[in-house]
Protein backbone atom coordinates (compact mmCIF):
# COMPACT_ATOMS: atom_id res chain seq x y z
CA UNK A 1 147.00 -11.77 152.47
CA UNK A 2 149.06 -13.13 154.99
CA UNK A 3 146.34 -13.66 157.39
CA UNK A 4 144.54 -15.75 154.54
CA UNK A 5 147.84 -17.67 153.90
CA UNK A 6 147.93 -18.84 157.34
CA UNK A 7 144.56 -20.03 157.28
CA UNK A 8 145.83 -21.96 154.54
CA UNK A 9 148.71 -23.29 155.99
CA UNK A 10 146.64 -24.30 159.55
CA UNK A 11 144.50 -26.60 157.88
CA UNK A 12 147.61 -28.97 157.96
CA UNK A 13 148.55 -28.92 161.00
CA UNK A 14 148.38 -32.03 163.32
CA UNK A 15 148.79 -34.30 160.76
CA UNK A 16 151.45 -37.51 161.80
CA UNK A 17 154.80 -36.93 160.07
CA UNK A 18 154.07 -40.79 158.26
CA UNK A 19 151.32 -39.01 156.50
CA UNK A 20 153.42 -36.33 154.75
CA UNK A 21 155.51 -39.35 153.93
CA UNK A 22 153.29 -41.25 152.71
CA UNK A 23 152.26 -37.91 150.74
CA UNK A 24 155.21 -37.06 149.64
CA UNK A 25 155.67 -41.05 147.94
CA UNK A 26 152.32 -40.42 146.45
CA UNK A 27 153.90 -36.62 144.70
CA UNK A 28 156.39 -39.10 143.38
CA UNK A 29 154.26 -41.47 141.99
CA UNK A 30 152.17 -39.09 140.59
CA UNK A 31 153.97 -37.06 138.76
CA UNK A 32 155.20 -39.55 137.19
CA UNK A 33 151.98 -40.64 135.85
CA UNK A 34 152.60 -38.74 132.58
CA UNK A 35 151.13 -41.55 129.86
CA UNK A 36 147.21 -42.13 131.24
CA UNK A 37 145.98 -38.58 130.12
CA UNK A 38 147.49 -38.98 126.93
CA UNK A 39 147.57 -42.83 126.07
CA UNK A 40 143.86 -42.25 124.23
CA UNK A 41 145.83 -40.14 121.77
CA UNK A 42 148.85 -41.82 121.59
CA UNK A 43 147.00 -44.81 120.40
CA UNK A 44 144.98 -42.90 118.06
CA UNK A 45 147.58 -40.91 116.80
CA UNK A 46 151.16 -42.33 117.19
CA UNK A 47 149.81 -46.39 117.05
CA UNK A 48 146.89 -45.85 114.53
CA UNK A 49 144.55 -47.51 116.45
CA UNK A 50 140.56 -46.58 115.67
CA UNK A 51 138.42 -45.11 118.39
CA UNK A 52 136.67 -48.41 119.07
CA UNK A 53 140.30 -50.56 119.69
CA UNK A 54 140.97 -47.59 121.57
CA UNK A 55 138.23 -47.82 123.76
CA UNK A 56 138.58 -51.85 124.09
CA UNK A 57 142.51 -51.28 125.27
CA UNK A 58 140.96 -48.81 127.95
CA UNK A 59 138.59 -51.80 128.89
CA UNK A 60 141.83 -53.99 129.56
CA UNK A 61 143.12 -51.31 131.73
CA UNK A 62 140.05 -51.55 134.11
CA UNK A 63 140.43 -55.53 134.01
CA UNK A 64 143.75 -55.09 135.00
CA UNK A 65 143.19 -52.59 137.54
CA UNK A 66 139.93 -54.47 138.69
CA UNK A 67 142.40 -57.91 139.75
CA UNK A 68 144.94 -55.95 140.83
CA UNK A 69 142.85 -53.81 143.12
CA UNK A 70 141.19 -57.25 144.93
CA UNK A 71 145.09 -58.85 144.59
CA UNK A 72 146.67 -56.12 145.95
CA UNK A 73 143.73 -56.24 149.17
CA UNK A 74 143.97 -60.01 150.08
CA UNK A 75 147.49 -59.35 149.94
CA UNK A 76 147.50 -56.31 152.23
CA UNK A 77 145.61 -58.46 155.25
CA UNK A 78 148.24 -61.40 154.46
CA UNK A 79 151.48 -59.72 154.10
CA UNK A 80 151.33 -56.01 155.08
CA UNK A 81 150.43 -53.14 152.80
CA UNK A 82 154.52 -51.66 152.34
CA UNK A 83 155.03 -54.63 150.57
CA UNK A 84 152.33 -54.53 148.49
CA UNK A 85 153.36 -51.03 147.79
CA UNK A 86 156.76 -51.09 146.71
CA UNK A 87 156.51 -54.21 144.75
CA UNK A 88 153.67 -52.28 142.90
CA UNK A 89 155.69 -48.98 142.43
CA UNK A 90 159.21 -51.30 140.86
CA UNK A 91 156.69 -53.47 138.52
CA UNK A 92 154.63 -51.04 137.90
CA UNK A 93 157.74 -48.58 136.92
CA UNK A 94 159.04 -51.60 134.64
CA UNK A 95 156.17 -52.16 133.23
CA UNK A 96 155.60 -47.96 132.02
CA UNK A 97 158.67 -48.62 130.33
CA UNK A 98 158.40 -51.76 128.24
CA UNK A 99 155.13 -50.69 126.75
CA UNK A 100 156.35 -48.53 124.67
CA UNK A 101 157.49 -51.30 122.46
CA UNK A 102 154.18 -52.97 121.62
CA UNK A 103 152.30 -51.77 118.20
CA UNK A 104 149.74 -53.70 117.49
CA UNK A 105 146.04 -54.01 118.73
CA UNK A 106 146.48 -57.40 120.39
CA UNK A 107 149.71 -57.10 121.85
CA UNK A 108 148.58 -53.86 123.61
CA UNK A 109 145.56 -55.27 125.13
CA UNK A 110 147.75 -57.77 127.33
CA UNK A 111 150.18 -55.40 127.86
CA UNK A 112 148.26 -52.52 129.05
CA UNK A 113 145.97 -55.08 131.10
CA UNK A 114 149.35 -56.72 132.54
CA UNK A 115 150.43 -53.40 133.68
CA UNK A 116 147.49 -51.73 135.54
CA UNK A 117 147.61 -55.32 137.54
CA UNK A 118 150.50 -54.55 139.19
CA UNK A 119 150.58 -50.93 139.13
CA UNK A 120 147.10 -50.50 140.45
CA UNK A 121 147.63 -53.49 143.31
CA UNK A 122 148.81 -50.16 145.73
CA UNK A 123 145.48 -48.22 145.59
CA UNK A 124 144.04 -50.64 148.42
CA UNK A 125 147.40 -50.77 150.38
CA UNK A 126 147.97 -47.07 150.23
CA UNK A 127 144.20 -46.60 151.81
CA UNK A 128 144.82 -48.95 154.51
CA UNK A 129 148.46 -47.33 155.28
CA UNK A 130 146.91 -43.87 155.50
CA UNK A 131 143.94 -44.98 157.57
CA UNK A 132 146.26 -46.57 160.25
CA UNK A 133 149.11 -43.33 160.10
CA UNK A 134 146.56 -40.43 160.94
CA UNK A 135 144.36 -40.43 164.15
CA UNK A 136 140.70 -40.73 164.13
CA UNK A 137 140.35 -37.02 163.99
CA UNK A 138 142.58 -36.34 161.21
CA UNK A 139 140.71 -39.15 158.71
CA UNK A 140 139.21 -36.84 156.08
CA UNK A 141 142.18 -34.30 156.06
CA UNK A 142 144.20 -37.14 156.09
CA UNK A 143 142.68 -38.47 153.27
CA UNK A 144 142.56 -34.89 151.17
CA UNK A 145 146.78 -34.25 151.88
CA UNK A 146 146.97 -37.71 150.09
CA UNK A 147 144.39 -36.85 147.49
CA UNK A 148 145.94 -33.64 147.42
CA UNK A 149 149.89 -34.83 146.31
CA UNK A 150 147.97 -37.34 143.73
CA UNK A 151 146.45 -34.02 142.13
CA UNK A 152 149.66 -32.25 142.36
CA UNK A 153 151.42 -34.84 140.84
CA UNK A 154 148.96 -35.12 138.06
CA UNK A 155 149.02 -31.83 137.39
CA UNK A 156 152.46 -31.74 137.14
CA UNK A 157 152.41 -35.02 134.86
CA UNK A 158 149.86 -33.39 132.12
CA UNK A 159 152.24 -30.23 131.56
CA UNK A 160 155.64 -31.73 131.67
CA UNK A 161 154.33 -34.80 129.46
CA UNK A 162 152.86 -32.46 127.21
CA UNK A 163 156.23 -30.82 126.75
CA UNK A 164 157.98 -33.79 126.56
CA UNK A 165 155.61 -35.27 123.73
CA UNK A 166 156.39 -31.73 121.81
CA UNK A 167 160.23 -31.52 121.83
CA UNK A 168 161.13 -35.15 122.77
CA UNK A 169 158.37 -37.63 121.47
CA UNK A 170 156.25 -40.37 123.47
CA UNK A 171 159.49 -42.28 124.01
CA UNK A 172 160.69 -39.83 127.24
CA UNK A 173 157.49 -40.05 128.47
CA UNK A 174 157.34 -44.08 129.05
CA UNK A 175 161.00 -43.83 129.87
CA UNK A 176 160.20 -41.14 132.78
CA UNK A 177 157.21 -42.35 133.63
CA UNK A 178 158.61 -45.50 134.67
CA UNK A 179 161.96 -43.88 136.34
CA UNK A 180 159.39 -42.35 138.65
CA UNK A 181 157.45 -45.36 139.95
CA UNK A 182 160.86 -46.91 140.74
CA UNK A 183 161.99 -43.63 142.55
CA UNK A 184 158.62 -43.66 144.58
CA UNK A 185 159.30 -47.43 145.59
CA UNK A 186 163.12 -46.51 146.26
CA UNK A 187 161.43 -43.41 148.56
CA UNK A 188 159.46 -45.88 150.48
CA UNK A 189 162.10 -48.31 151.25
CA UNK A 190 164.01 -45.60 152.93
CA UNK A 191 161.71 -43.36 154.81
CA UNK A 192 158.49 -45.52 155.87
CA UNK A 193 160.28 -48.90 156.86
CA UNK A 194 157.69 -50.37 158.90
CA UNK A 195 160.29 -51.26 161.45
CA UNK A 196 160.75 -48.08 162.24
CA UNK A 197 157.37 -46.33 161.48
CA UNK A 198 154.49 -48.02 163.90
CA UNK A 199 151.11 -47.39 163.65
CA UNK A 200 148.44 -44.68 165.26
CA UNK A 201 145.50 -46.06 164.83
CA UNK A 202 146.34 -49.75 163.99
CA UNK A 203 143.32 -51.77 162.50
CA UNK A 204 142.10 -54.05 165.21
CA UNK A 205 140.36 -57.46 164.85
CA UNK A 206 136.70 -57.26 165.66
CA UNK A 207 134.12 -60.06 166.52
CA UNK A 208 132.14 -61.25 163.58
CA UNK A 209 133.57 -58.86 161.22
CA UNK A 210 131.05 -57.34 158.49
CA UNK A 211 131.70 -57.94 155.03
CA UNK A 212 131.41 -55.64 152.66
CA UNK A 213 129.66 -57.46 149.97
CA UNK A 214 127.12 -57.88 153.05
CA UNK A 215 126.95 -53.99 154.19
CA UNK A 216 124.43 -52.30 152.54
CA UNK A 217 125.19 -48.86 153.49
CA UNK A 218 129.21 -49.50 152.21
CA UNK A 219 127.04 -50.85 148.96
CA UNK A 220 125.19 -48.19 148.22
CA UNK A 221 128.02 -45.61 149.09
CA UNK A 222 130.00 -47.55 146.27
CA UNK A 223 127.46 -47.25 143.69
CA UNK A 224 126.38 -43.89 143.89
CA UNK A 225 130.50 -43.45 143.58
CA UNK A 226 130.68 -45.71 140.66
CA UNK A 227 128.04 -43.54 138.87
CA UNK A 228 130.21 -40.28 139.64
CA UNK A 229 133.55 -42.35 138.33
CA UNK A 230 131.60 -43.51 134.78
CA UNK A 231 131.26 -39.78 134.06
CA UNK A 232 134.86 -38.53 135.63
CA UNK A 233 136.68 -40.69 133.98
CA UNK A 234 135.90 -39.35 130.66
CA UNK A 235 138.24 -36.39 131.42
CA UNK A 236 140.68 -38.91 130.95
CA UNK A 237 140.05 -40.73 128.04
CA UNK A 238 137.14 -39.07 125.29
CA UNK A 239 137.59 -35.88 126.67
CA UNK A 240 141.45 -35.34 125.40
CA UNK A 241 140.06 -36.58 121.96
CA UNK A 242 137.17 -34.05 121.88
CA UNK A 243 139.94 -30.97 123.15
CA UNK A 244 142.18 -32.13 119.96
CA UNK A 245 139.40 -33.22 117.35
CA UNK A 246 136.73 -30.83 118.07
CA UNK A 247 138.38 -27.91 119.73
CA UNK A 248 141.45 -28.06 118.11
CA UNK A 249 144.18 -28.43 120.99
CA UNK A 250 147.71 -29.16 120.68
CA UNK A 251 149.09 -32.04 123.32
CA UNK A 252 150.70 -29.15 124.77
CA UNK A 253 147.54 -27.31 125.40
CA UNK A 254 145.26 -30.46 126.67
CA UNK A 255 148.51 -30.84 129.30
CA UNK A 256 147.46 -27.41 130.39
CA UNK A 257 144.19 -27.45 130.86
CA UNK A 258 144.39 -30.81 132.77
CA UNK A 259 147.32 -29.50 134.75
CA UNK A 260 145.18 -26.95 135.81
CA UNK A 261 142.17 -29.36 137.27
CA UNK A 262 145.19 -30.89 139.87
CA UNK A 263 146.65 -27.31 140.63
CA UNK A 264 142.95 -26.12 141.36
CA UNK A 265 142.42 -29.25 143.70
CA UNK A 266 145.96 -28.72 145.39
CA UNK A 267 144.99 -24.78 146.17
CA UNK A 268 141.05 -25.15 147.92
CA UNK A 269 140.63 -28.95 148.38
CA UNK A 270 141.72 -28.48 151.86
CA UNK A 271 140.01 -25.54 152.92
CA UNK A 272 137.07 -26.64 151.51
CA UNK A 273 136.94 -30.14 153.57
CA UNK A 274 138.12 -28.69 156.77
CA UNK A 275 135.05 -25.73 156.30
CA UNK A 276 132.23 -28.92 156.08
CA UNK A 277 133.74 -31.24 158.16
CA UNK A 278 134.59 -29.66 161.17
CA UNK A 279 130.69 -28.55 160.81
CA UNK A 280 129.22 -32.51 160.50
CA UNK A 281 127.76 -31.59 157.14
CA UNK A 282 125.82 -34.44 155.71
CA UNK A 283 128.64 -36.29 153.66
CA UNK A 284 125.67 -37.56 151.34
CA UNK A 285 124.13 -34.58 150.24
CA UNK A 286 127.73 -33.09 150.11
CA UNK A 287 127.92 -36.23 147.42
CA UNK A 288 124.98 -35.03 145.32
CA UNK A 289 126.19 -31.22 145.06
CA UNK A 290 129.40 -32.42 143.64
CA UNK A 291 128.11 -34.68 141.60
CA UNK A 292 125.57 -32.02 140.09
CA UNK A 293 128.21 -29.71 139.34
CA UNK A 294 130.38 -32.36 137.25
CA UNK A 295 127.03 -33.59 134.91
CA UNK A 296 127.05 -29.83 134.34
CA UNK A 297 130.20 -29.51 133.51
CA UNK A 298 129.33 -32.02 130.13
CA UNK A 299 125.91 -30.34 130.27
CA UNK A 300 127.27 -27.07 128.95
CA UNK A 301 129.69 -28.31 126.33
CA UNK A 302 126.94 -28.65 122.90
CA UNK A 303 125.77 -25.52 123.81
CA UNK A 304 129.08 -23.15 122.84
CA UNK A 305 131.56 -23.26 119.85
CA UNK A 306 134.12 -20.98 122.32
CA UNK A 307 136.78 -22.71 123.35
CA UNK A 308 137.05 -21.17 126.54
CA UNK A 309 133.87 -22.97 127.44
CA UNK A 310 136.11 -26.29 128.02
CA UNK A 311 137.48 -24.19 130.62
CA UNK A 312 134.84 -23.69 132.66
CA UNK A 313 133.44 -27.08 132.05
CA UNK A 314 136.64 -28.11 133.90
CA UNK A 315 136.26 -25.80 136.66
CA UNK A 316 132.90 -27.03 136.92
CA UNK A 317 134.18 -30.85 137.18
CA UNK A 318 137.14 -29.50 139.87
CA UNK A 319 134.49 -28.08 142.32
CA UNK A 320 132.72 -31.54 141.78
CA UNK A 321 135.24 -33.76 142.05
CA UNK A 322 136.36 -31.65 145.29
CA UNK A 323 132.79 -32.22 147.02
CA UNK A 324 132.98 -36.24 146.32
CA UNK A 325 136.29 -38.18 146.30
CA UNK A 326 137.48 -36.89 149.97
CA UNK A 327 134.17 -37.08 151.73
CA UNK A 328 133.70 -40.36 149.85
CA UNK A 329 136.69 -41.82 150.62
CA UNK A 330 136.20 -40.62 154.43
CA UNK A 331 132.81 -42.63 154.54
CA UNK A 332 134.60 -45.39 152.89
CA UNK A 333 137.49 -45.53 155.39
CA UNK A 334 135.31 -45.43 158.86
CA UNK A 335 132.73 -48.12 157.47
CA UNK A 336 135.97 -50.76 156.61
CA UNK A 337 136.33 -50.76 160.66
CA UNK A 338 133.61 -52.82 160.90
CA UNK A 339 135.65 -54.99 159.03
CA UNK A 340 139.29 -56.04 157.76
CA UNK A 341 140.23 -53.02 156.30
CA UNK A 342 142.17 -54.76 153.09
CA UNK A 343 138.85 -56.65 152.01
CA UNK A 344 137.10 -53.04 152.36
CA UNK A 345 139.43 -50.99 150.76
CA UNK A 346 140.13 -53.16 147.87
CA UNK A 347 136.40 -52.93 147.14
CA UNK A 348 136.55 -49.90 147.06
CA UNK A 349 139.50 -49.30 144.42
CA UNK A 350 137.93 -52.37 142.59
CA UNK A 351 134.94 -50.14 142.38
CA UNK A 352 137.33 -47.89 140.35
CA UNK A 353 138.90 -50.27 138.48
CA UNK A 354 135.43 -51.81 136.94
CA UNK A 355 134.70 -47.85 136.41
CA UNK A 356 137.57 -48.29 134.13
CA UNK A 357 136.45 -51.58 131.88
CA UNK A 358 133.24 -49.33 131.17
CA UNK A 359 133.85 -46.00 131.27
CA UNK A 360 136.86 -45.65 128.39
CA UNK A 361 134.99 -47.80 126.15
CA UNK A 362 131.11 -46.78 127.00
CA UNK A 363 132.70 -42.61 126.07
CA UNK A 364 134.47 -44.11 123.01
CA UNK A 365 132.01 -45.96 121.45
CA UNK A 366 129.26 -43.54 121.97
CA UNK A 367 131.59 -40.78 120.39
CA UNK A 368 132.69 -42.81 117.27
CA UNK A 369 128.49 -43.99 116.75
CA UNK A 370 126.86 -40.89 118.03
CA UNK A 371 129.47 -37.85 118.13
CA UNK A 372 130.28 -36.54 121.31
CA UNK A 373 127.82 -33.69 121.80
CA UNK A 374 125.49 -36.58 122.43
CA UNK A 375 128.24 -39.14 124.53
CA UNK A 376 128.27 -35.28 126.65
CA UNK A 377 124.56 -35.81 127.09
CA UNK A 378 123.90 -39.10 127.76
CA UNK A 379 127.20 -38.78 130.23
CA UNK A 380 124.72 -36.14 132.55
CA UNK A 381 122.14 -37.80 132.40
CA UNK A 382 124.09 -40.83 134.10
CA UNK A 383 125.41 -38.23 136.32
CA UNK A 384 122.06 -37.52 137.13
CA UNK A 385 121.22 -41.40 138.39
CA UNK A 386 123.92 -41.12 140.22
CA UNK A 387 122.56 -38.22 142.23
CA UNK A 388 119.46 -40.11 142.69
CA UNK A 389 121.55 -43.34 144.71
CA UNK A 390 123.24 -40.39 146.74
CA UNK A 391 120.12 -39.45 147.71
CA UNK A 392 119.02 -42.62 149.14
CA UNK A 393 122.02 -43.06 150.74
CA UNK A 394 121.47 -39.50 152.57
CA UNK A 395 118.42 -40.87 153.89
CA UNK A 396 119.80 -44.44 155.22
CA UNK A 397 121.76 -44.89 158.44
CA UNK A 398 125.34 -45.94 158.67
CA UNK A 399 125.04 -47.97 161.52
């Protein structure tokens, strides 16, 4: 047991201390992020909103995140990604706080749209800050310790929101939630002042630097992960209304269960990557096994009335998720040296963020007009395109 622990523990090792900062920040943040998982039912339940406004209000959250993603990159190459950070985690915490206090359909939309602009402008900054703290080495495990606090965090967020929804109300959770952006932003100023943390691997200027909307490798990689993100995100939007509508969850219980996806990812993400990488798997078909097991993780809902079912169908989308977003990201992260990193990077999290305008709406809309043992069908069979660009990105060279 102790022999296994170690191997546990080793898989950190030689990572820069700026790393575990930046980590640790990201733990912060995280945790904090208490009202995504269960702003679908809030609005349905506490606002009153129908399925279809619902899903619309979701759509502003990808607008807003799509802007602030390609803000918060032009602004990383023009005024350094801290800044970008911490003015994202204090707006971003303000913002949590004050949207609490919009009701009605319209009000929301500009609201929630207003907030993901800000709050979202760090994803690109926070890439470009990790990439230049860790050596070249140490990009992928780099990448999975930060993926690895966001999980954490999140599954932190889930259970204590879902406990603070059941004895407190949705009022401490926009109060906290906010409190803990600020705190992360706080954290930064104090322990990763750039004029005392300097670089490892600092992004150079190259000759005739490649753009991304030009690469066609970067492209392709971004597609295939768009696909993958269309399905994911329903875990996060439709998903939380099927566990209380269909299966009969309490908040309490959904917080669980989506607690337990981040735990999962926090306990064999990093063994995992360190087992393929340090053995030059093919990141691509690494890509399409993940992806496979998170269509079948929708694939197997229509089929059972057992509740338990939604547990393995989370499992299933774990182990997926696990085999994509780090190697992904990795892939992501070597090909924006070709260019300035900000203007690859916020591609990137823009490709997330237009995820976002679809995704929500494309899972609520299908649910409302079709039920959602179809949405979980139609949902793998996207998956299932998606493993098909993967595919043809396994076959294409990166240089």
């Amino acid at each position: 047991m102790n022999s296994l622990f170690q191997k546990y523990i080793n898989t950190f090792r030689g990572l820069s201390q700026e790393i575990w900062i930046l980590a640790g920040i990201t733990l912060v943040n995280r945790a904090g992020m208490m009202v995504i998982p269960f702003l679908s039912i809030y609005l349905t339940g506490e606002v009153g909103l129908s399925l279809q406004q619902v899903g619309w209000i979701m759509s502003c959250f990808g607008v807003g995140s799509l802007i602030g993603a390609w803000s918060g990159g032009k602004l990383t190459d023009i005024i350094g990604g801290y800044r970008v950070m911490f003015g994202s985690f204090i707006l971003g915490g303000l913002g949590f706080i004050l949207i609490q206090y919009l009701h009605d359909f319209q009000s929301l939309c500009i609201g929630v749209f207003l907030l993901t602009l800000v709050a979202d402008a760090f994803r690109p900054a926070l890439f470009v800050a990790m990439s230049n703290y860790s050596k070249p080495e140490n990009k992928t495990r780099s990448v999975s310790l930060i993926r690895l606090s966001v999980n954490l965090g999140m599954s932190l967020g889930p259970t204590v929101g879902g406990a603070l929804i059941l004895y407190f109300g949705y009022a401490a959770l926009f109060w906290l939630d906010g409190a803990t952006n600020i705190a992360a932003g706080v954290l930064l100023i104090i322990l990763l002042n750039p004029k005392k943390r300097k670089p490892i691997d600092l992004q150079v200027e190259v000759d005739n630097p490649l753009s991304p909307y030009k690469d066609a490798y970067y492209l392709l990689l971004l597609a295939g992960l768009y696909i993958f993100t269309i399905a994911f995100l329903q875990y996060f939007s439709s998903m939380p209304v099927y566990y209380r509508n269909v299966i009969g969850f309490s908040e309490g219980q959904i917080g669980l269960l989506m607690g337990m996806n981040g735990l999962l990812v926090f306990l064999i993400e990093m063994p995992v990557v360190q087992y393929f990488d340090s053995r030059n798997y093919n990141r691509a078909k690494l890509l399409i096994f993940g992806l496979s097991l998170l269509g079948l993780s929708f694939l197997i809902l229509p089929f059972a009335n057992w509740p338990g079912i939604v547990v393995v169908s989370v499992l299933l989308m774990t182990i997926g998720e696990i085999f994509v977003f780090p190697f992904a990201n990795t892939l992501a992260v070597r090909r924006a040296k070709k260019g300035k990193q900000g203007e690859y990077m916020a591609l990137f999290s823009m490709n997330f963020s237009v995820a976002h305008i679809f995704s929500h709406n494309i899972g609520m809309q299908s649910a409302e007009r079709l039920g959602f043992n179809s949405t979980w069908f139609i949902v793998a069979g996207i998956c299932g395109l998606g493993m098909l660009v993967f595919f043809l990105l396994s076959k294409k060279s990166v240089d």
